[in-house]
N, C-alpha and C. Protein backbone atom coordinates (compact mmCIF):
# COMPACT_ATOMS: atom_id res chain seq x y z
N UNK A 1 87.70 97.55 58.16
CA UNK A 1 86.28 97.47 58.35
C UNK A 1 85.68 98.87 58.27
N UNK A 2 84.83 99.57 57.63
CA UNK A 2 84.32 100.24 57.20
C UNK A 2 83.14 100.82 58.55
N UNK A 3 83.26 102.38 58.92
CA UNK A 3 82.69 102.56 60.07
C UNK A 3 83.93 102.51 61.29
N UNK A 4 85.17 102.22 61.11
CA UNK A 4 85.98 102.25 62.65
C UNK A 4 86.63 103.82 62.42
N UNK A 5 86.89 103.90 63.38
CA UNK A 5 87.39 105.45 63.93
C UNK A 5 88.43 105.03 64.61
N UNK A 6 89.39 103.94 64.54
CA UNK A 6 90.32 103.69 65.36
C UNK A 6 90.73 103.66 66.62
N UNK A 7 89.15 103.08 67.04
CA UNK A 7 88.79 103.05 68.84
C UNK A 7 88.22 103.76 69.33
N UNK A 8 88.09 105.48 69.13
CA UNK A 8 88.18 106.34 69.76
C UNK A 8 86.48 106.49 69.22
N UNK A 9 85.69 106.76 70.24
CA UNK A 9 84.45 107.71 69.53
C UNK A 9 84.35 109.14 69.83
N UNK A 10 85.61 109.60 70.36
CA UNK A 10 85.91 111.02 71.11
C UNK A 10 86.36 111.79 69.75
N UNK A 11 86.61 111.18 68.38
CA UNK A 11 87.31 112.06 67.32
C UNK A 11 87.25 113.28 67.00
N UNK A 12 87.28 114.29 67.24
CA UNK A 12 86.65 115.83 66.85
C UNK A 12 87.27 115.66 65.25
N UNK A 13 85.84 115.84 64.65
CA UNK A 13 86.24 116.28 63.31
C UNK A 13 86.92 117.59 63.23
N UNK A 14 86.80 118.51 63.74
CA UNK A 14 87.59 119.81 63.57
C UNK A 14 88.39 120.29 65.11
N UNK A 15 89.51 119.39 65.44
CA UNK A 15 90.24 119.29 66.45
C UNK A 15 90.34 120.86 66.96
N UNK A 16 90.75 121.94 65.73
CA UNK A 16 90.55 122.87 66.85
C UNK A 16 88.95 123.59 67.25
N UNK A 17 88.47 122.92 67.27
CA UNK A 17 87.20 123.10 68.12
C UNK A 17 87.51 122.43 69.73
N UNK A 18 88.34 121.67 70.26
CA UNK A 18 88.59 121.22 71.01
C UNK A 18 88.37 122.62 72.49
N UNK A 19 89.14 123.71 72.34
CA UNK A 19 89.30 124.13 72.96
C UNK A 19 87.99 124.98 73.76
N UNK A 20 87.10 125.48 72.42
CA UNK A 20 85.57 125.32 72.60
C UNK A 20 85.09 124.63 72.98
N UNK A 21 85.52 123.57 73.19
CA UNK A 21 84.22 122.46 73.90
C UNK A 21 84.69 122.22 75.20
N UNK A 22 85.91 122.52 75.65
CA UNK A 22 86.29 122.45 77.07
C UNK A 22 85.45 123.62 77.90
N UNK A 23 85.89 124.33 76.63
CA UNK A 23 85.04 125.95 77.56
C UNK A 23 83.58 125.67 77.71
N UNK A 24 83.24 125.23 77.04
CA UNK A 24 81.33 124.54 77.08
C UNK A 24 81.25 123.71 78.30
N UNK A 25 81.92 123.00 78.13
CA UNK A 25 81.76 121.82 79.43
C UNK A 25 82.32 122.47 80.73
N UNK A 26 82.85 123.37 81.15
CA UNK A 26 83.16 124.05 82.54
C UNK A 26 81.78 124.90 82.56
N UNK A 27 81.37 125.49 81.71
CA UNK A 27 80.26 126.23 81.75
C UNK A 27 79.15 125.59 82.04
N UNK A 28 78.70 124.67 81.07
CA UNK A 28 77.62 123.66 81.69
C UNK A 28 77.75 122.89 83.06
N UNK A 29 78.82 122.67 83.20
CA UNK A 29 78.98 122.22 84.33
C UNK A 29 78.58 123.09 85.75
N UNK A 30 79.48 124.04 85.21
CA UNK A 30 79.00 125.36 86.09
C UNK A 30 77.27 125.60 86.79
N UNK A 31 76.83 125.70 85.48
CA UNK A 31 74.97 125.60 85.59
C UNK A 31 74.69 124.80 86.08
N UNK A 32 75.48 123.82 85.65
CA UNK A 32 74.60 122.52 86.08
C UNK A 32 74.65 122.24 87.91
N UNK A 33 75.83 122.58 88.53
CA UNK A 33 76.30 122.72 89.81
C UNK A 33 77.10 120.88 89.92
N UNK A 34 77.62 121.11 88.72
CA UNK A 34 78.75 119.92 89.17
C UNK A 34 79.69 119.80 88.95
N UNK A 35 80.61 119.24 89.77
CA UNK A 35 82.30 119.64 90.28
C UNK A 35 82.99 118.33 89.09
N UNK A 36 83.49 118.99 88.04
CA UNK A 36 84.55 118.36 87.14
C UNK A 36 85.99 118.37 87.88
N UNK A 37 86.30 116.82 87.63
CA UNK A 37 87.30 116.67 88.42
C UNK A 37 88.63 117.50 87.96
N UNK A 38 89.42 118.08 88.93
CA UNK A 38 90.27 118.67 88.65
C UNK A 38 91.74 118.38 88.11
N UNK A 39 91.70 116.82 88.21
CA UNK A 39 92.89 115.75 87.76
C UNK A 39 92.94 114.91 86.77
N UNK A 40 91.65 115.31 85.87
CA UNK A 40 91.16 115.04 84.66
C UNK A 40 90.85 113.57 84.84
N UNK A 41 90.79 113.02 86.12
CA UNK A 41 90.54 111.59 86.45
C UNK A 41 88.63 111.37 86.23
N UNK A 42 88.02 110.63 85.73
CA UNK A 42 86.48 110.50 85.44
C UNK A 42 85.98 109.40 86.02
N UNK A 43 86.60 108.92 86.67
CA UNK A 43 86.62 106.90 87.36
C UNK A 43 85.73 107.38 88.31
N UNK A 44 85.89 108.15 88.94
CA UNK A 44 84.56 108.37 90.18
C UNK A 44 83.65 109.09 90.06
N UNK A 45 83.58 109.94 88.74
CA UNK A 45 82.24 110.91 88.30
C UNK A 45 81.13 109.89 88.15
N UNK A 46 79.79 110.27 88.66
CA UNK A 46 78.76 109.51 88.58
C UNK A 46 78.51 109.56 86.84
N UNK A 47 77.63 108.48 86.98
CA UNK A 47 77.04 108.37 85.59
C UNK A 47 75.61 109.45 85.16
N UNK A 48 75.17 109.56 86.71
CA UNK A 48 73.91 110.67 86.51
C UNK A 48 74.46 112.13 86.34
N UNK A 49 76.12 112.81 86.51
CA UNK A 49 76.44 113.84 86.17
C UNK A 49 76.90 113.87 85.06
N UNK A 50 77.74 112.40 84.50
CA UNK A 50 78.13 112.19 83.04
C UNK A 50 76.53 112.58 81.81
N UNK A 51 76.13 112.14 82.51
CA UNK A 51 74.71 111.64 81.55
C UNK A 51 73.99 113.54 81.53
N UNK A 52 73.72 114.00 82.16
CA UNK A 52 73.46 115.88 82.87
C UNK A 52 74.19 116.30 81.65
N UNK A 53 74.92 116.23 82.19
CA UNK A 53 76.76 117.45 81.01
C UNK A 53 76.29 117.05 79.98
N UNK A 54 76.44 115.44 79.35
CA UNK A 54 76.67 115.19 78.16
C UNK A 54 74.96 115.61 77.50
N UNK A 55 74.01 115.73 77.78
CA UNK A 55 72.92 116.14 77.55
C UNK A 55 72.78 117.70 77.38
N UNK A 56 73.05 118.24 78.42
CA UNK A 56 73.28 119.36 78.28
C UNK A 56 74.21 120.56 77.36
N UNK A 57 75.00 119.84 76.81
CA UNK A 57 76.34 120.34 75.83
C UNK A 57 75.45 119.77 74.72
N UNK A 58 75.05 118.63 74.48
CA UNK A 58 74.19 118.11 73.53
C UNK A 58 73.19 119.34 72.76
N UNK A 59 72.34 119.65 73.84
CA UNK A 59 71.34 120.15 73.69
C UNK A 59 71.63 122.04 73.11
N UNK A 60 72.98 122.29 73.79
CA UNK A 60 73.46 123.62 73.33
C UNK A 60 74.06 123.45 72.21
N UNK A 61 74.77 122.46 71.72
CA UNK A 61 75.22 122.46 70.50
C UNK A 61 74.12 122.35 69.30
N UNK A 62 73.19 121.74 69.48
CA UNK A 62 72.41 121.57 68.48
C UNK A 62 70.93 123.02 68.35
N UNK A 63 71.41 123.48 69.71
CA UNK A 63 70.90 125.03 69.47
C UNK A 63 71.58 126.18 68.92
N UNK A 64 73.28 125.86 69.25
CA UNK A 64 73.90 126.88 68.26
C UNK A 64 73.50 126.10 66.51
N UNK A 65 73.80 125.23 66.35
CA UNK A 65 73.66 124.92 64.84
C UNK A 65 72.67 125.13 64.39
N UNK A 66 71.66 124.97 65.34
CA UNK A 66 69.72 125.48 64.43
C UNK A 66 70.24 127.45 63.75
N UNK A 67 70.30 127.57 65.29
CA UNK A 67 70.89 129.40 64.90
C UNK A 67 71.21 129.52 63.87
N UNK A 68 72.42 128.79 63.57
CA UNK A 68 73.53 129.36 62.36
C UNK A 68 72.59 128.74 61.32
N UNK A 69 72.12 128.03 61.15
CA UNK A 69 71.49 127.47 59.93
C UNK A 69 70.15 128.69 59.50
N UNK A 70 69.60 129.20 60.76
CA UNK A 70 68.38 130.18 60.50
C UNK A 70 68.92 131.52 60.27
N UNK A 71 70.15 131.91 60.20
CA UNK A 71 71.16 133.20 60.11
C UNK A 71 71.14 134.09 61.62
N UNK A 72 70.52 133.71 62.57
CA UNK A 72 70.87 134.30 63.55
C UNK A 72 72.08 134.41 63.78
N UNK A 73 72.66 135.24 64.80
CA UNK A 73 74.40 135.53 65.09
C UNK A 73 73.56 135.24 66.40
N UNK A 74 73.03 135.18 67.09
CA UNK A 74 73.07 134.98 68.51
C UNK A 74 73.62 133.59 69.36
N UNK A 75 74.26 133.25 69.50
CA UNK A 75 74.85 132.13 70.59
C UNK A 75 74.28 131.86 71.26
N UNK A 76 73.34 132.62 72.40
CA UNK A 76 73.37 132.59 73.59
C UNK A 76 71.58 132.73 74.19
């Protein structure tokens, strides 16, 4: 069927970006002032801190890509 990703909607097209995006998400998290579980367990993270992070990483990623597209080098 055309459109499956083989379950997963977590796929990183460029897997080693992986390690970047962990570092994003402790950071946002950081800002954000919320405690990522340390046992990689997510069953009791609220949905209003899921929903925060995932917005927030959202919102920085699509500010680094404006950057790079306008030739800025700035990240940050």
């Amino acid at each position: 069927m055309a459109g499956r990703n083989n379950g997963s909607s977590n796929t990183l097209v460029v897997p080693q970006a992986n390690a970047a995006l962990q570092q994003m998400k402790y950071e946002a998290a950081q800002e954000l002032g919320i405690q990522i579980p340390q046992d990689g367990y997510y069953g009791n993270f609220s949905t209003r801190d899921a929903g925060s992070l995932g917005g927030y990483i959202t919102r920085k990623l699509v500010q680094i890509a404006e950057q790079q597209l306008s030739g800025s080098s700035q990240f940050r």
